[in-house]
C-alpha atoms as a PDB file:
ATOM      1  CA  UNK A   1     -96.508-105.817 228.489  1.00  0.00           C
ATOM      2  CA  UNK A   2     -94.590-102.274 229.008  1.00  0.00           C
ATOM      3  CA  UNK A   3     -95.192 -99.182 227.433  1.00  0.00           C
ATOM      4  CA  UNK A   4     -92.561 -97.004 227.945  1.00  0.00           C
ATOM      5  CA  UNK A   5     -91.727 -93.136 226.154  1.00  0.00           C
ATOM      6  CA  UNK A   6     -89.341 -91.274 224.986  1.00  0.00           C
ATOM      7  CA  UNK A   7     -89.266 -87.187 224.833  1.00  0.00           C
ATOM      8  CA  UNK A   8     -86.723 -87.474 221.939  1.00  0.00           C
ATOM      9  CA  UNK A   9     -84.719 -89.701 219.569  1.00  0.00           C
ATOM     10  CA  UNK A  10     -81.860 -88.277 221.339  1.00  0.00           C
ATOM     11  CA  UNK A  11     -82.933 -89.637 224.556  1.00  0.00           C
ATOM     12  CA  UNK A  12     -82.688 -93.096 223.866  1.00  0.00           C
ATOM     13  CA  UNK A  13     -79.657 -95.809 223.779  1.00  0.00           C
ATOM     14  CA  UNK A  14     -79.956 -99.074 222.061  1.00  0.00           C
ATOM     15  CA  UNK A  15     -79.761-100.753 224.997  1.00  0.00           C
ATOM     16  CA  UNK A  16     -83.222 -99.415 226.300  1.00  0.00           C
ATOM     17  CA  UNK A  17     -84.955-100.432 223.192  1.00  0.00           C
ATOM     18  CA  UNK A  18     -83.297-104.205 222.851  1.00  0.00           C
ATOM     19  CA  UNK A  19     -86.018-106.774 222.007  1.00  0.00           C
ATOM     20  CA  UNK A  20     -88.884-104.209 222.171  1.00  0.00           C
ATOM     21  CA  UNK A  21     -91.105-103.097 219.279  1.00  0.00           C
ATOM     22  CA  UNK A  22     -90.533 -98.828 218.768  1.00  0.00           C
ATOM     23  CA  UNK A  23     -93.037 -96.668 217.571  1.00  0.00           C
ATOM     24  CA  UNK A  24     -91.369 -93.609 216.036  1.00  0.00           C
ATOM     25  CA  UNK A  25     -93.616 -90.410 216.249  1.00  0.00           C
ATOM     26  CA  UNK A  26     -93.152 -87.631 214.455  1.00  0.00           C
ATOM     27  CA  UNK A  27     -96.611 -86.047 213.569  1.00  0.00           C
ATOM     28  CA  UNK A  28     -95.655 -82.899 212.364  1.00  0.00           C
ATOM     29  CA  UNK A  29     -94.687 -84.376 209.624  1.00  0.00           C
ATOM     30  CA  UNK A  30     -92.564 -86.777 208.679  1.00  0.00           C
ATOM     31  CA  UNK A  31     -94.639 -89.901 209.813  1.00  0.00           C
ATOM     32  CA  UNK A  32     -97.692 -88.287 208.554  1.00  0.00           C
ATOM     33  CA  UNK A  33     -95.663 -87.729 205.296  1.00  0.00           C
ATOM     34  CA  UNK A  34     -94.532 -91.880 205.330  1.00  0.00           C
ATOM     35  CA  UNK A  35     -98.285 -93.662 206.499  1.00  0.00           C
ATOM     36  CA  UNK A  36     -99.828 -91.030 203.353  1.00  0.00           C
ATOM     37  CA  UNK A  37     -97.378 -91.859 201.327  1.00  0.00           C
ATOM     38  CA  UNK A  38     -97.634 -95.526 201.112  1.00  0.00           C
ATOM     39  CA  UNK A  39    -101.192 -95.026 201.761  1.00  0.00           C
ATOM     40  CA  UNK A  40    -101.723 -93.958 198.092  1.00  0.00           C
ATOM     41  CA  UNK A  41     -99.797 -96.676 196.813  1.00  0.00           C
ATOM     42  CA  UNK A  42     -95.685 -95.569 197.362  1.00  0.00           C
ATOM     43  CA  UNK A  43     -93.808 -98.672 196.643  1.00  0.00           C
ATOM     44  CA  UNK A  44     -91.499 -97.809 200.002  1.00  0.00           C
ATOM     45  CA  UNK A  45     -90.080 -94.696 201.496  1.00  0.00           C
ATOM     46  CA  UNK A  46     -86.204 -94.828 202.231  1.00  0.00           C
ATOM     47  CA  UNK A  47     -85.358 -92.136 205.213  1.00  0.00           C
ATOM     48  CA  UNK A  48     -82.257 -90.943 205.077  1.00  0.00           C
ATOM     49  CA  UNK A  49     -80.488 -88.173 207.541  1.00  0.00           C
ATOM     50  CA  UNK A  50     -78.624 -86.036 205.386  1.00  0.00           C
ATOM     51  CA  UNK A  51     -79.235 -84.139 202.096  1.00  0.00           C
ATOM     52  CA  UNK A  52     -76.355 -85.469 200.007  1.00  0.00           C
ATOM     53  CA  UNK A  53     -77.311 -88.811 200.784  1.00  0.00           C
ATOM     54  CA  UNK A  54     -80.638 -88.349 199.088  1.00  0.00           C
ATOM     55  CA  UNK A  55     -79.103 -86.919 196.392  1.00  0.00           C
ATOM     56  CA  UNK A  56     -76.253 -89.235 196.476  1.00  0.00           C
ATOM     57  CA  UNK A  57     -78.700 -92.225 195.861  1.00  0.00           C
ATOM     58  CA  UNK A  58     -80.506 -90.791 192.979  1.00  0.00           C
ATOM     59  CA  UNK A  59     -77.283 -90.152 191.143  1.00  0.00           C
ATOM     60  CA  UNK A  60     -76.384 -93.878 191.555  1.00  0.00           C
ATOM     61  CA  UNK A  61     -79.868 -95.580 190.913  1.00  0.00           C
ATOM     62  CA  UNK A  62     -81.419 -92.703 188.333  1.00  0.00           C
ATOM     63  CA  UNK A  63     -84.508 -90.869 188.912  1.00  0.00           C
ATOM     64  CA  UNK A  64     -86.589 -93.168 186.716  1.00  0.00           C
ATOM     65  CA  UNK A  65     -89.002 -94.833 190.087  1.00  0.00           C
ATOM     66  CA  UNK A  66     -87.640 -92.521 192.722  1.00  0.00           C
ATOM     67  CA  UNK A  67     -88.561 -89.000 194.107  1.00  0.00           C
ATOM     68  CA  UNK A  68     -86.940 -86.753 196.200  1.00  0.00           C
ATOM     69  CA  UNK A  69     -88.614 -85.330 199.492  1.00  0.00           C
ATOM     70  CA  UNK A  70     -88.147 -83.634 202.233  1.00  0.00           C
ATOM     71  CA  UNK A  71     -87.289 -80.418 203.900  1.00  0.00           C
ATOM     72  CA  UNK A  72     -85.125 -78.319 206.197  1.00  0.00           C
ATOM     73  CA  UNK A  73     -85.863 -75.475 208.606  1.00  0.00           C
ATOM     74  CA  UNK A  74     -89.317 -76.934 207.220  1.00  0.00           C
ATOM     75  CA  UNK A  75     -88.906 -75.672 203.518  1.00  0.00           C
ATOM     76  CA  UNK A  76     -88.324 -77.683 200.300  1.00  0.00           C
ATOM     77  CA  UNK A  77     -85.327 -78.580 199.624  1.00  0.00           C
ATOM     78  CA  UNK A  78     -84.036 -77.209 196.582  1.00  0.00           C
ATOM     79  CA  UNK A  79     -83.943 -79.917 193.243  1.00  0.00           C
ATOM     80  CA  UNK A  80     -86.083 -82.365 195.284  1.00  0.00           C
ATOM     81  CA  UNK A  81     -89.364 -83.233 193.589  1.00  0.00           C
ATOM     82  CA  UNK A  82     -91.439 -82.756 196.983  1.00  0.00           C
ATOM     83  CA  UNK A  83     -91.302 -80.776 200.272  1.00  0.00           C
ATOM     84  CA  UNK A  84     -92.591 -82.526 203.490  1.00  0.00           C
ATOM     85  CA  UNK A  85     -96.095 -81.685 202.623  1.00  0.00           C
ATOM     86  CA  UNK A  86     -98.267 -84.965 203.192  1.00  0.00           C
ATOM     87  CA  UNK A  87    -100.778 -83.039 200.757  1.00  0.00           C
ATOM     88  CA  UNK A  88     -98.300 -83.564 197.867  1.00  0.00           C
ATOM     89  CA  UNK A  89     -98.181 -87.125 198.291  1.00  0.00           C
ATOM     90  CA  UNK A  90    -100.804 -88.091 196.356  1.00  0.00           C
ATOM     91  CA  UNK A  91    -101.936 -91.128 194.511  1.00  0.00           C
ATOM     92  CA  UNK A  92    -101.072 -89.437 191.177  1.00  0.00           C
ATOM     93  CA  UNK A  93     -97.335 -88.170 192.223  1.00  0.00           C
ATOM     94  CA  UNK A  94     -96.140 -91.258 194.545  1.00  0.00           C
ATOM     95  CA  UNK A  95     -97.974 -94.646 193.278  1.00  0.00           C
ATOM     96  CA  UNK A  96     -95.712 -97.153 192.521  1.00  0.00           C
ATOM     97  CA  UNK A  97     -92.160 -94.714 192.986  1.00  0.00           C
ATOM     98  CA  UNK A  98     -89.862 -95.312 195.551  1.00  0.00           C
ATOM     99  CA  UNK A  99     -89.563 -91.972 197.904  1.00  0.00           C
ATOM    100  CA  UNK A 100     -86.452 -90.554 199.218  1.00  0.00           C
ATOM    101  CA  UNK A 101     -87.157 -88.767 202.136  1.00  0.00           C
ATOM    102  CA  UNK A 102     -84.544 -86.548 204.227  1.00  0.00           C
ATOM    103  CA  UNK A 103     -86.084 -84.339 207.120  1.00  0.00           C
ATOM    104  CA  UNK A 104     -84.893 -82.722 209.950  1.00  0.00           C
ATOM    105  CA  UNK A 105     -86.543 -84.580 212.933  1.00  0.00           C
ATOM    106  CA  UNK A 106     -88.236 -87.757 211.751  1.00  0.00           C
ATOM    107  CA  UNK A 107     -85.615 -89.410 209.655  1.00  0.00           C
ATOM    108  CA  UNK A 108     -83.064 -88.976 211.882  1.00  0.00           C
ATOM    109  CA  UNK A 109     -85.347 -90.411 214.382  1.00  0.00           C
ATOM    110  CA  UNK A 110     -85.125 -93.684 212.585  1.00  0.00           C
ATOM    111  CA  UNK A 111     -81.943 -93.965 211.893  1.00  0.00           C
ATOM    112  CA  UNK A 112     -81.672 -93.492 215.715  1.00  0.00           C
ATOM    113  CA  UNK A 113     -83.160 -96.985 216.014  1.00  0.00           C
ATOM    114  CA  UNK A 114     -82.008 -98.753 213.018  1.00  0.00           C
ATOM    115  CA  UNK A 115     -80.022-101.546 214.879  1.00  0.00           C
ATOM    116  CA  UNK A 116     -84.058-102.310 216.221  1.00  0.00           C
ATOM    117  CA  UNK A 117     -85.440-104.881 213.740  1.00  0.00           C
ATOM    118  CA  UNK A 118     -89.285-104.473 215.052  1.00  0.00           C
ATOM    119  CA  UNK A 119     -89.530-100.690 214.290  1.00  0.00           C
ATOM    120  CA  UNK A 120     -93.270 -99.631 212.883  1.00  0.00           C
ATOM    121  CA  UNK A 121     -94.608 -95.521 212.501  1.00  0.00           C
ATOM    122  CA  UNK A 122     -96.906 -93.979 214.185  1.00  0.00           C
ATOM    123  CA  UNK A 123     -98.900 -90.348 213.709  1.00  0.00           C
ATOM    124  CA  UNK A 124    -102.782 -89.509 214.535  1.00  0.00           C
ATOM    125  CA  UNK A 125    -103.336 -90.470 211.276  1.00  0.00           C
ATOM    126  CA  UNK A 126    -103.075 -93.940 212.355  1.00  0.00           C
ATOM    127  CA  UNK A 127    -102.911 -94.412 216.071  1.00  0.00           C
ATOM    128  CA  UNK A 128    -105.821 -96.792 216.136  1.00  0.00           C
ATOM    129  CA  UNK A 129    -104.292 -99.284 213.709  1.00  0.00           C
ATOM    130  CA  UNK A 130    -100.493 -98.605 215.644  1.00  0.00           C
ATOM    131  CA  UNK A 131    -102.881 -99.587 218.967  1.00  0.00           C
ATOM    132  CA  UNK A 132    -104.471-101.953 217.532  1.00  0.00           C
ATOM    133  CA  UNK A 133    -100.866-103.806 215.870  1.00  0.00           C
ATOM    134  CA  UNK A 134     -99.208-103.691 219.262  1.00  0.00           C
ATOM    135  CA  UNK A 135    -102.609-105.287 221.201  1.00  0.00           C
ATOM    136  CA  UNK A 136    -102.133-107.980 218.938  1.00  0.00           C
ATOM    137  CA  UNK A 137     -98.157-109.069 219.255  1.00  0.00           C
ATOM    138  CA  UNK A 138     -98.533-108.188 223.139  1.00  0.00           C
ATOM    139  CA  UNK A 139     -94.809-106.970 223.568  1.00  0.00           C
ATOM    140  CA  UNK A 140     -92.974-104.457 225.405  1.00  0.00           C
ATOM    141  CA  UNK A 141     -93.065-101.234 223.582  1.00  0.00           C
ATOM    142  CA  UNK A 142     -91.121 -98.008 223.140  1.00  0.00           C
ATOM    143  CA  UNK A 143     -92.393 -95.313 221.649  1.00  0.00           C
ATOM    144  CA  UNK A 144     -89.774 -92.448 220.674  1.00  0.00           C
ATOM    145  CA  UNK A 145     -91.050 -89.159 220.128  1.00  0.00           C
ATOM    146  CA  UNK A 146     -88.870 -87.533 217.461  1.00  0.00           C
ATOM    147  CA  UNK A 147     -89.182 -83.624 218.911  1.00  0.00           C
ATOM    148  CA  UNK A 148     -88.612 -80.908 217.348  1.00  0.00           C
ATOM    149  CA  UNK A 149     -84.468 -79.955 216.962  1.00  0.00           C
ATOM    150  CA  UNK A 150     -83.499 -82.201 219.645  1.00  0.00           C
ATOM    151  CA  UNK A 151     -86.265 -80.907 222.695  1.00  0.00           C
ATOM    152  CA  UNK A 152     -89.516 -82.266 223.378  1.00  0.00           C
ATOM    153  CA  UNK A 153     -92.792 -81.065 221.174  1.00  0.00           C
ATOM    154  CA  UNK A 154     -96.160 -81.371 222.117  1.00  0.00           C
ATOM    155  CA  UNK A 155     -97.570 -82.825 219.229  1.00  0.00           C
ATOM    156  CA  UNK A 156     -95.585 -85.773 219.518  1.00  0.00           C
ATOM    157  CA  UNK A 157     -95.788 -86.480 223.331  1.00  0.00           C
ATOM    158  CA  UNK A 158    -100.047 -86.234 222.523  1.00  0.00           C
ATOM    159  CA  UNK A 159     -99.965 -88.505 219.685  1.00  0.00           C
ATOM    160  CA  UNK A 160     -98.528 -91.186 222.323  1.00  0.00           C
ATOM    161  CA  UNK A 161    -101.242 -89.884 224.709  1.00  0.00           C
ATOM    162  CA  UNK A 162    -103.880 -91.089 221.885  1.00  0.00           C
ATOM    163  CA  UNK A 163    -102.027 -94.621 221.612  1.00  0.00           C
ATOM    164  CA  UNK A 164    -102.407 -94.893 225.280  1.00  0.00           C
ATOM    165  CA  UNK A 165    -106.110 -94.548 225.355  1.00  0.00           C
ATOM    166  CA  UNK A 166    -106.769 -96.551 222.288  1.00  0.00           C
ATOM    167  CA  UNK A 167    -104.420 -99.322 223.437  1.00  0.00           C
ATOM    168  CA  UNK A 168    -106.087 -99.401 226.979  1.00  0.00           C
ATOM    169  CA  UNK A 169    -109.175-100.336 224.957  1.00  0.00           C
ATOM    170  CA  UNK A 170    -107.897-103.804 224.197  1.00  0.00           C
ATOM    171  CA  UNK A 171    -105.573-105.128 227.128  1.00  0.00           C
ATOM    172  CA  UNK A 172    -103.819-104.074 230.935  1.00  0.00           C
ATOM    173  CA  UNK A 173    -100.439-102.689 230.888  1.00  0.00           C
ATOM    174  CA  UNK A 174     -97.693-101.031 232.769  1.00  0.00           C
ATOM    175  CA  UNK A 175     -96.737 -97.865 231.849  1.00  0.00           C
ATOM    176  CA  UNK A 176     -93.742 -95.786 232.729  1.00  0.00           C
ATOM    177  CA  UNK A 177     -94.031 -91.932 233.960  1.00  0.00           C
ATOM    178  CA  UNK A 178     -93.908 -89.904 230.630  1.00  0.00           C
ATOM    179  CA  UNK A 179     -96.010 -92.636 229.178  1.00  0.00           C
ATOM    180  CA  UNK A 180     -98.981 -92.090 231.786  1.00  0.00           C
ATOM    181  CA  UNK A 181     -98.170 -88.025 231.560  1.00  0.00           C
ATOM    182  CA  UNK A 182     -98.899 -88.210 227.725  1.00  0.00           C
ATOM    183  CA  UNK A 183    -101.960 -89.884 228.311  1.00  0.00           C
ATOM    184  CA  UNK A 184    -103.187 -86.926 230.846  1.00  0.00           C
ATOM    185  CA  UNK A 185    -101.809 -84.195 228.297  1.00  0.00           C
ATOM    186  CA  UNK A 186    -104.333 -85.594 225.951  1.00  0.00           C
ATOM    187  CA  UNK A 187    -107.466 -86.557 227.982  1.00  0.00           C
ATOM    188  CA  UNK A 188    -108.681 -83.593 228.268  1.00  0.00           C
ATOM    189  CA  UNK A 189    -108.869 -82.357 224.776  1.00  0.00           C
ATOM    190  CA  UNK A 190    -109.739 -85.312 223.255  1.00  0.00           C
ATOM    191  CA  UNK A 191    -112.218 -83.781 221.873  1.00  0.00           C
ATOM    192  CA  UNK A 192    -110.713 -80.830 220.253  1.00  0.00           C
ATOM    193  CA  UNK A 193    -107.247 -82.189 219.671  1.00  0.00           C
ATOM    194  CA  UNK A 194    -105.857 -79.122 218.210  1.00  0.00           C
ATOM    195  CA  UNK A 195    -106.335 -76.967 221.261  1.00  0.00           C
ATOM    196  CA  UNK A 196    -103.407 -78.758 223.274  1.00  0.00           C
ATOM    197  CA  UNK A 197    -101.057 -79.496 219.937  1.00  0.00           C
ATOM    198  CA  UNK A 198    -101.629 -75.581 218.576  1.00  0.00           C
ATOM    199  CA  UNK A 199     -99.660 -74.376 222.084  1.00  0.00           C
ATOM    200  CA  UNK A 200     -96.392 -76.081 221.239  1.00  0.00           C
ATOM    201  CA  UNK A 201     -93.856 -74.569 219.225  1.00  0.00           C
ATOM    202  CA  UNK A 202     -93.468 -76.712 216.406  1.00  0.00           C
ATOM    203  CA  UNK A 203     -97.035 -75.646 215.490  1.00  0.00           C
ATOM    204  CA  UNK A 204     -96.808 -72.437 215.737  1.00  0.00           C
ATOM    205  CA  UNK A 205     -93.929 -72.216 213.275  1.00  0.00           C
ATOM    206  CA  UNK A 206     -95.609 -74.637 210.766  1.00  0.00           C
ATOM    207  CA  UNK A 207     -98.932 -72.109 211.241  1.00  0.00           C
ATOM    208  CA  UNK A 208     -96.570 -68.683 210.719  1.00  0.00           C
ATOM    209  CA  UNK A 209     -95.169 -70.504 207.651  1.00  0.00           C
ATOM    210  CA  UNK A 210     -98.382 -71.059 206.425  1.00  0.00           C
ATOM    211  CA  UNK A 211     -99.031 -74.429 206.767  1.00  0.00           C
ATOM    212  CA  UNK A 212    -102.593 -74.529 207.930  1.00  0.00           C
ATOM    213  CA  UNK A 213    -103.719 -77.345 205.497  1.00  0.00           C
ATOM    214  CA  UNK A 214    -100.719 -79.433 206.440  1.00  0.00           C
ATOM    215  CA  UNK A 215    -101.633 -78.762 210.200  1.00  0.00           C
ATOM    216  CA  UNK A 216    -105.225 -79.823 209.834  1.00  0.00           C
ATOM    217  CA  UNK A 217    -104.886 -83.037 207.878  1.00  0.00           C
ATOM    218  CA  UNK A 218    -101.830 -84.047 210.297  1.00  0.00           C
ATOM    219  CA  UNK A 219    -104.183 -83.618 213.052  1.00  0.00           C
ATOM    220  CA  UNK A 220    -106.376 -85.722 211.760  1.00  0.00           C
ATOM    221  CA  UNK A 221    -107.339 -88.897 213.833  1.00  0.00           C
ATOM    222  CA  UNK A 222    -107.252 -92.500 212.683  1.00  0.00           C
ATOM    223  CA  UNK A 223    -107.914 -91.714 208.793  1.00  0.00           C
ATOM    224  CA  UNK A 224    -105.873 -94.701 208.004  1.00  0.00           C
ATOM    225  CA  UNK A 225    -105.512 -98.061 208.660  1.00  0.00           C
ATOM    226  CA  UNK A 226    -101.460 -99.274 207.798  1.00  0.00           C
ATOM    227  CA  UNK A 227     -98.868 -99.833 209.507  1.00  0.00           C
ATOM    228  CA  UNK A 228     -95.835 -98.430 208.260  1.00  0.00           C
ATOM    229  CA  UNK A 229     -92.525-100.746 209.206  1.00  0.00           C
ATOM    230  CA  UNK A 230     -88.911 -99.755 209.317  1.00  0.00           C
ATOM    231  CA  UNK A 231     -86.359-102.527 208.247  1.00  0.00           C
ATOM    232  CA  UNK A 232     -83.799-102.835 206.092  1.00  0.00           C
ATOM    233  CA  UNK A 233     -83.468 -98.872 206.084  1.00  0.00           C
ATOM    234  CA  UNK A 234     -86.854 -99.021 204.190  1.00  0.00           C
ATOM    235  CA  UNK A 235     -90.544 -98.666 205.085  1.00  0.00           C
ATOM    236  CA  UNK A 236     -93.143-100.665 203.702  1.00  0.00           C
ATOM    237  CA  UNK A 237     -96.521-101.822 204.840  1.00  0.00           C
ATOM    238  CA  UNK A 238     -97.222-104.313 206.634  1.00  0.00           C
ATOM    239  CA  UNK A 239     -99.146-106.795 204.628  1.00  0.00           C
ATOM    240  CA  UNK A 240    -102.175-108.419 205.483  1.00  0.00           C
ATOM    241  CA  UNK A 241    -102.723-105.982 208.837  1.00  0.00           C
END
């Protein structure tokens, strides 16, 4: 098995990722957002890249069941029911709706890699169970780091650092370059996480906006145990994982 990495979505052509499972990344925060999400009980989260297909969608299907999230330039967007907050995706708001989600990395990301059919999410929130899935089907992986506007972020390139180490845990692999440099990013704060991830950019930002909250849950390591899969142009769960 192969575990290769990508900086950003924009760095990757189809036929790199042919018959390989992906792992999109996008930590801060639109996987968070999608693995808390379905978490507390969304029925399934449909990305989508732009805003007027989000809206576009609720206008034909009604807003009875659905919700509207998302964000640009990392604000709500205006008339949608949610922001990219994970914190607002509660049990309460999202159980049992279907989620509309447009943001400016992340779902973009995945539409990226839509022509994949084996496409699963992965954050810190749930890097042991992502490690964990791809130990058990044993298949060459690429993990795409979504970035931040199109260049690389830190927070994504340490996530795949943390999949590294956990999936090193259960089996030998090769590795390619940026896949073995994400894994020495993270080593040595493995302990304090946030002191790597709070020198990128993309953090920064989120922390000027006022985002701590959102920061410090996204950061959080393996507090769930789903895996989030991509098909269809929908995510679900996995069942049974």
């Amino acid at each position: 098995m192969e575990l290769q990495t990508f900086e950003t979505y924009l760095s990757v052509n189809e036929r790199q990722i042919k018959d390989k499972m992906v792992v999109i990344i996008d930590t801060l925060r639109a996987t968070s957002v999608i693995t808390t999400a379905l978490y507390n009980g969304a029925k399934e989260v449909i990305p989508v890249a732009e805003i007027e297909e989000a809206v576009n969608f609720v206008k034909n299907f009604g807003r009875e069941g659905y919700l509207l999230g998302g964000e640009r330039n990392t604000f709500k967007i205006d008339g949608f029911d949610l922001s990219n907050s994970p914190l607002e995706y509660t049990k309460e708001v999202v159980q049992g709706k279907t989620v509309i989600l447009t943001t400016t990395n992340g779902t973009r990301a995945l539409k990226k890699v839509s022509a994949n059919d084996d496409v699963i999410l992965g954050c810190l929130l749930n890097a042991g169970s992502i490690a964990e899935y791809i130990a058990q089907r044993n298949k060459d992986v690429a993990i795409v780091c979504s970035g931040t506007e199109g260049k690389f972020s830190i927070d994504d390139i340490v996530t795949a650092g943390v999949i590294f180490d956990k999936l090193n845990k259960y089996l030998d692999f090769d590795s390619d370059d940026l896949t073995k440099a994400s894994y020495q990013l993270y080593k040595p704060f493995s302990n304090d996480i946030t002191k790597i991830i709070e020198l990128g950019t993309h953090y920064k930002n989120l922390k000027k906006q006022g985002f701590d909250k959102d920061l410090e849950f996204c950061l959080s390591i393996d507090k769930y145990n789903i895996i989030p899969r991509y098909k269809d142009g929908v995510v679900r769960v996995i069942a049974d994982f």
